[in-house]
C-alpha atoms as a PDB file:
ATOM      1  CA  UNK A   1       4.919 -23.461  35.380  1.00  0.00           C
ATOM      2  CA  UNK A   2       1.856 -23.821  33.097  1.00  0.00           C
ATOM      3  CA  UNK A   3       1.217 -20.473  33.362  1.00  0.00           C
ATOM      4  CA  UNK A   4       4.624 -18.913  32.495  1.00  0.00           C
ATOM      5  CA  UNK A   5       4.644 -21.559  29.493  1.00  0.00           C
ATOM      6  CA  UNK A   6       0.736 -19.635  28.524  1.00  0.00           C
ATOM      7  CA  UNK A   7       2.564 -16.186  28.975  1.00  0.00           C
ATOM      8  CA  UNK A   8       5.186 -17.695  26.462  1.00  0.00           C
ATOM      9  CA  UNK A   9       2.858 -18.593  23.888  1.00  0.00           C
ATOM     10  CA  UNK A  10       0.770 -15.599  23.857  1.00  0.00           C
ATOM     11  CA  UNK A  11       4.208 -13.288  23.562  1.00  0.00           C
ATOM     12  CA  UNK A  12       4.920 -15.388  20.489  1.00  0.00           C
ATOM     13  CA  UNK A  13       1.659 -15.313  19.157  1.00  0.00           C
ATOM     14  CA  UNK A  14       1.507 -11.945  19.259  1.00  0.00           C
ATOM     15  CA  UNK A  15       5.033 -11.389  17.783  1.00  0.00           C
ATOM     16  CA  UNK A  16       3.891 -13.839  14.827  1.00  0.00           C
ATOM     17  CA  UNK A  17       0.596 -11.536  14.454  1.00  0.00           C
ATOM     18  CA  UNK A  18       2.730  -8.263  14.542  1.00  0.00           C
ATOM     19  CA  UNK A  19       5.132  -9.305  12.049  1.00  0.00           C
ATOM     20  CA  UNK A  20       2.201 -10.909   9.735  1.00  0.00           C
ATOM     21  CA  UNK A  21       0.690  -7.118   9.945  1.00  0.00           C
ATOM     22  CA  UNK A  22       3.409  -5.625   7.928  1.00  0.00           C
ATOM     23  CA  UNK A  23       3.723  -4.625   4.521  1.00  0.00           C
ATOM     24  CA  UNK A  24       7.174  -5.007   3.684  1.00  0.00           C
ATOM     25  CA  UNK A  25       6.684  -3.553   0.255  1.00  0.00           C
ATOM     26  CA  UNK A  26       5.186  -0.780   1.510  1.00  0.00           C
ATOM     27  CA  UNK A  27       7.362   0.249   4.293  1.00  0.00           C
ATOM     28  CA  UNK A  28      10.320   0.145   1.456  1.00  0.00           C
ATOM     29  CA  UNK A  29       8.636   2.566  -0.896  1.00  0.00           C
ATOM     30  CA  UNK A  30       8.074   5.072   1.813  1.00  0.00           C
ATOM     31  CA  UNK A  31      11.934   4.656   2.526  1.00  0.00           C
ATOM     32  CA  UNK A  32      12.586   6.330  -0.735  1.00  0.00           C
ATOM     33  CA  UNK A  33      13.478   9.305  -2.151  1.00  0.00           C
ATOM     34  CA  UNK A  34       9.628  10.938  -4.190  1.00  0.00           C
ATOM     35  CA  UNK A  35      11.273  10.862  -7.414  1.00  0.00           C
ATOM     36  CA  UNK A  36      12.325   6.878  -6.914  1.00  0.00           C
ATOM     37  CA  UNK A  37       8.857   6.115  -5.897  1.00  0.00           C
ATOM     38  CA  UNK A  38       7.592   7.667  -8.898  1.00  0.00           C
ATOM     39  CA  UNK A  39       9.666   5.794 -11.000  1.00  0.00           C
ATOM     40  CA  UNK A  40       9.502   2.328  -9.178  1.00  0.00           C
ATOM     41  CA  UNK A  41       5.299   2.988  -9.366  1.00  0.00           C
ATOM     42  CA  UNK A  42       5.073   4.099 -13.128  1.00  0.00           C
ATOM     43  CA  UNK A  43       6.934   1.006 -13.670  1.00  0.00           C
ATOM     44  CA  UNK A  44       4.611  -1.090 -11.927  1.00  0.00           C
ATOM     45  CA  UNK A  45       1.500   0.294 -13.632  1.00  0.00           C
ATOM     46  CA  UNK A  46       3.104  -0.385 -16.857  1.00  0.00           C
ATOM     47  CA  UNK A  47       1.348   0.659 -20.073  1.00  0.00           C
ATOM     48  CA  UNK A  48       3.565   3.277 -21.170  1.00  0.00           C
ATOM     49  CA  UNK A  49       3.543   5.422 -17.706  1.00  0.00           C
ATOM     50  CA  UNK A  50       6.690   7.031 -16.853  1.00  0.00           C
ATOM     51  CA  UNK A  51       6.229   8.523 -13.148  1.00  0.00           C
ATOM     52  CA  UNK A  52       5.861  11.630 -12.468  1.00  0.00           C
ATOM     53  CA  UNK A  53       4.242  12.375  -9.006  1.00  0.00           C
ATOM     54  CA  UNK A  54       3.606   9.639  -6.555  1.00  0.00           C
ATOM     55  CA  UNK A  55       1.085  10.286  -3.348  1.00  0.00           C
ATOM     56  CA  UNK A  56       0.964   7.896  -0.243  1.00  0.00           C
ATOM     57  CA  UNK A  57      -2.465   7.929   0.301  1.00  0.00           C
ATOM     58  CA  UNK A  58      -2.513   5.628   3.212  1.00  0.00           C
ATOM     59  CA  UNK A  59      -2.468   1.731   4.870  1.00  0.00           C
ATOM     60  CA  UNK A  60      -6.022   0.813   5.339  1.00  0.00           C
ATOM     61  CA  UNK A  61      -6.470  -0.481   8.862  1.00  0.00           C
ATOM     62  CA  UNK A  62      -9.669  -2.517   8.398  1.00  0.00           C
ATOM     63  CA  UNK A  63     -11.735  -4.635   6.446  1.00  0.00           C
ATOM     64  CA  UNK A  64     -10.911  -6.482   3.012  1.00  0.00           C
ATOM     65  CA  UNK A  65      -7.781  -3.811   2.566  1.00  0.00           C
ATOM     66  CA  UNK A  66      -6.647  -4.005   6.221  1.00  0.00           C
ATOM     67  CA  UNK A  67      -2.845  -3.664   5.704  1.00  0.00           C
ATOM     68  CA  UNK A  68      -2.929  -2.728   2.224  1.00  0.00           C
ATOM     69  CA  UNK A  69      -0.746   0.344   1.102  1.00  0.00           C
ATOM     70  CA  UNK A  70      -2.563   2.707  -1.356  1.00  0.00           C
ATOM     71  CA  UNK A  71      -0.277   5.001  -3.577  1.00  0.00           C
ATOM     72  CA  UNK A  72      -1.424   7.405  -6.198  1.00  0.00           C
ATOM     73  CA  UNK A  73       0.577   7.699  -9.490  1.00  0.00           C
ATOM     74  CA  UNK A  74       0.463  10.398 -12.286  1.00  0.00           C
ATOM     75  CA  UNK A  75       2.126   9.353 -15.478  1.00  0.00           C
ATOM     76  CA  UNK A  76       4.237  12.289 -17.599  1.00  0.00           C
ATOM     77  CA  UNK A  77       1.469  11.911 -19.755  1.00  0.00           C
ATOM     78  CA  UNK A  78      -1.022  12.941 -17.211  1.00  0.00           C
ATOM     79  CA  UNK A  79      -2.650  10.174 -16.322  1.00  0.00           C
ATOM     80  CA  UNK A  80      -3.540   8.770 -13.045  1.00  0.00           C
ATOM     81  CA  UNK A  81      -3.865   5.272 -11.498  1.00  0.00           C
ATOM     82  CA  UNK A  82      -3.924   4.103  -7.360  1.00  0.00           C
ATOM     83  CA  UNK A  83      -1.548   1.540  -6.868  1.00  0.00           C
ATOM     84  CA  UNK A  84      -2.820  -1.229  -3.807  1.00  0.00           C
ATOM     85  CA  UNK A  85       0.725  -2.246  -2.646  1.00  0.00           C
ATOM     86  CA  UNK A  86      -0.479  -5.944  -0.279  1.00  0.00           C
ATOM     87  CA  UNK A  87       1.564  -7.188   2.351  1.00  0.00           C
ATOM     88  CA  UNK A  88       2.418  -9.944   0.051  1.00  0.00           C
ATOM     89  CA  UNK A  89       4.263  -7.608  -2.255  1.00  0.00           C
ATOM     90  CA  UNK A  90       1.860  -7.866  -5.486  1.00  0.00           C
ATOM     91  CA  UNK A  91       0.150  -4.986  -6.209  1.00  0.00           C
ATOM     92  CA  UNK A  92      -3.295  -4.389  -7.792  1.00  0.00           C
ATOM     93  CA  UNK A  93      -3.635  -1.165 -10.375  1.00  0.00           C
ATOM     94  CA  UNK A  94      -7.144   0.647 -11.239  1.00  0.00           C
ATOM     95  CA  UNK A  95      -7.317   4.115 -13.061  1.00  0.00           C
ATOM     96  CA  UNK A  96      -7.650   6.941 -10.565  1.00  0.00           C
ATOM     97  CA  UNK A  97     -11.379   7.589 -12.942  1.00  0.00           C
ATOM     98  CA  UNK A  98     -12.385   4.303 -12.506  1.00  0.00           C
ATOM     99  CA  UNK A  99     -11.654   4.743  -8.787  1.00  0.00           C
ATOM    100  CA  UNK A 100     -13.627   7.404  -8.613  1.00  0.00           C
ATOM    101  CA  UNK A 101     -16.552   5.849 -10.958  1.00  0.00           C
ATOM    102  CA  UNK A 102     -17.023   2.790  -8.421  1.00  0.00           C
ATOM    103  CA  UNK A 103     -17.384   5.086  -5.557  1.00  0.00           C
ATOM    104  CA  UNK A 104     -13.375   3.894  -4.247  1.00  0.00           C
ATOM    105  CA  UNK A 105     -12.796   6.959  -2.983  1.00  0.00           C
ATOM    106  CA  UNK A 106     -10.087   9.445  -4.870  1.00  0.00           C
ATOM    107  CA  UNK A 107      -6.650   9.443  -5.841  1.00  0.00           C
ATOM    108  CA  UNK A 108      -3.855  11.388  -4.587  1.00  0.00           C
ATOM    109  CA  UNK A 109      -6.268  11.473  -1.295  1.00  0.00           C
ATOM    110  CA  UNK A 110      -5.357  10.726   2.058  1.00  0.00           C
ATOM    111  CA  UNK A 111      -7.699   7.814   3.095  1.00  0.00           C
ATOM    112  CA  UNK A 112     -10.673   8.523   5.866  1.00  0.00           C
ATOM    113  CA  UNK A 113      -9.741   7.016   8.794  1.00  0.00           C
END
């Protein structure tokens, strides 16, 4: 009995885990038509940017961005920015230069893996 009551816990515990893993946000913007993304992203960089081209550049799978989405976004004015989409839904926004600067890697990049 105390054994199948163990087994119990662990299949919820790992259910709980599983379910804390995903990035709801994410998962919705890669439901979307490219154009929709673009527009949804410009809009959540702000600042003027109308979207143009957005690039899924990967979910980190370790470390302080384990489960993060990472999106690339070119304004119609040309310029760029990487959009960190968190399982939480906010979002953090950098310039793609700046990215690049700081030795982040670069946008409209897959991630290593």
């Amino acid at each position: 009995m105390k054994i199948a009551a163990l087994l119990g816990l662990c299949i919820v515990v790992v259910c709980v885990q599983a379910a804390l893993a995903e990035n709801a946000a994410n998962t919705h913007l890669l439901s979307l038509a490219p154009e929709v993304r673009a527009t949804i992203l410009g809009q959540t960089v702000g600042e003027g940017c109308v979207g143009k081209t957005a690039f899924y550049m990967g979910m980190a799978e370790s470390g302080f961005a384990k489960d993060k989405g990472f999106w690339s976004i070119r304004c119609q004015d040309n310029r760029a920015f990487v959009v960190e989409v968190n399982p939480d839904g906010a979002s953090n926004i950098l310039e793609c230069t700046v990215l690049k600067r700081v030795g982040g890697g670069e946008c409209f990049k897959k991630l290593a893996d």
